[in-house]
Protein backbone atom coordinates (compact mmCIF):
# COMPACT_ATOMS: atom_id res chain seq x y z
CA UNK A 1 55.71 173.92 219.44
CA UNK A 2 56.87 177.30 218.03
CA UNK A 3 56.05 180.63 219.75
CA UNK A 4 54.59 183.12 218.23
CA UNK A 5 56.12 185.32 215.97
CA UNK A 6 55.44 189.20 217.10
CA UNK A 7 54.75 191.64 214.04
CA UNK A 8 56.68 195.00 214.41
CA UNK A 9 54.29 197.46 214.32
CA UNK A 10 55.24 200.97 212.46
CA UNK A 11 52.97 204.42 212.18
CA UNK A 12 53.42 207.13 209.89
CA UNK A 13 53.82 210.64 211.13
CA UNK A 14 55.18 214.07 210.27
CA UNK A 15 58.15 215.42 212.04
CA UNK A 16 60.39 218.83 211.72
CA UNK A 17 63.89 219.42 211.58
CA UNK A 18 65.43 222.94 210.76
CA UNK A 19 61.79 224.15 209.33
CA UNK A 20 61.25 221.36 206.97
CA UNK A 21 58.21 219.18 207.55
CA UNK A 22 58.56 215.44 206.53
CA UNK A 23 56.20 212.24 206.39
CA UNK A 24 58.28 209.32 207.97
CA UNK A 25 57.38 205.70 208.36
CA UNK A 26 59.13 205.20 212.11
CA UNK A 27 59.12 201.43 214.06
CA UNK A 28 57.44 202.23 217.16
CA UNK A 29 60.08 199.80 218.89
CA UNK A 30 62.64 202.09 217.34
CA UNK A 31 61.20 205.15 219.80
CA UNK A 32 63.58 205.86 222.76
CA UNK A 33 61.35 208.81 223.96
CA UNK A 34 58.91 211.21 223.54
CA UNK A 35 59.41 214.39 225.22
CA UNK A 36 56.35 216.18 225.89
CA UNK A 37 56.42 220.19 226.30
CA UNK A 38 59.13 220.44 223.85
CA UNK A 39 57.15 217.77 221.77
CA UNK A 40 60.21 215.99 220.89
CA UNK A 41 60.72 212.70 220.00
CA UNK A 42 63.95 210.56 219.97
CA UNK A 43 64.43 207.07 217.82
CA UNK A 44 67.35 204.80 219.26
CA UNK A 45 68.63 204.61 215.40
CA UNK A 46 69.94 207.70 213.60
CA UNK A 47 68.27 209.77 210.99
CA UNK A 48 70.04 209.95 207.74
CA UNK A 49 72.08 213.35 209.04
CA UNK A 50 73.58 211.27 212.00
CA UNK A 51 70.60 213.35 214.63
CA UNK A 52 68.18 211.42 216.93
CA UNK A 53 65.60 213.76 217.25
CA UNK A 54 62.81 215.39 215.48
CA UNK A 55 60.23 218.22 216.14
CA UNK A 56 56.45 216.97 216.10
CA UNK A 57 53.69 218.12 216.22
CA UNK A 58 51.05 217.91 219.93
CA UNK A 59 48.74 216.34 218.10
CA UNK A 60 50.99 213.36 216.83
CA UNK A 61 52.39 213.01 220.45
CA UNK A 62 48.76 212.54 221.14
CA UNK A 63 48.93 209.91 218.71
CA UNK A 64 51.74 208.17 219.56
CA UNK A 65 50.67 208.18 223.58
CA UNK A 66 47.42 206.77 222.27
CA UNK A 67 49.43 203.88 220.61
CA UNK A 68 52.56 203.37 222.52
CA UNK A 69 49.80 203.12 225.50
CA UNK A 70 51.04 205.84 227.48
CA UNK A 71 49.61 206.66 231.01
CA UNK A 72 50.02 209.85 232.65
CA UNK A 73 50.99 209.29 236.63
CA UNK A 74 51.22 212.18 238.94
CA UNK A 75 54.28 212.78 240.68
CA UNK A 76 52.87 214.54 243.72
């Protein structure tokens, strides 16, 4: 019997780089991390200029906590 075969899931979000805004299809297995504060968020492949990371927006970090499944734990 064959396992299953997992579908890559990928979102669609908007991201900034040197004051340009830009819709991008992204693998969400691609996503190394997301740096909140900053609101930063850094794919393990390149963008086409050779950079990892991209400027977003808080409310599509809030998006992509929601679907990476992202808990908040206190460090204290």
């Amino acid at each position: 019997m064959k396992g299953k075969i997992k579908m890559t899931k990928f979102v669609e979000i908007s991201i900034w780089k040197h004051g340009y805004d830009e819709q991008v299809i992204i693998n969400i297995d691609d996503i190394a991390r997301l740096s909140e504060g900053p609101n930063t968020l850094t794919l393990k492949t390149p963008f086409a200029d050779g950079s990892f990371d991209r400027s977003i927006s808080s409310e599509t970090a809030d998006k992509l906590r929601k679907i990476l499944n992202i808990e908040t734990i206190d460090a204290m």
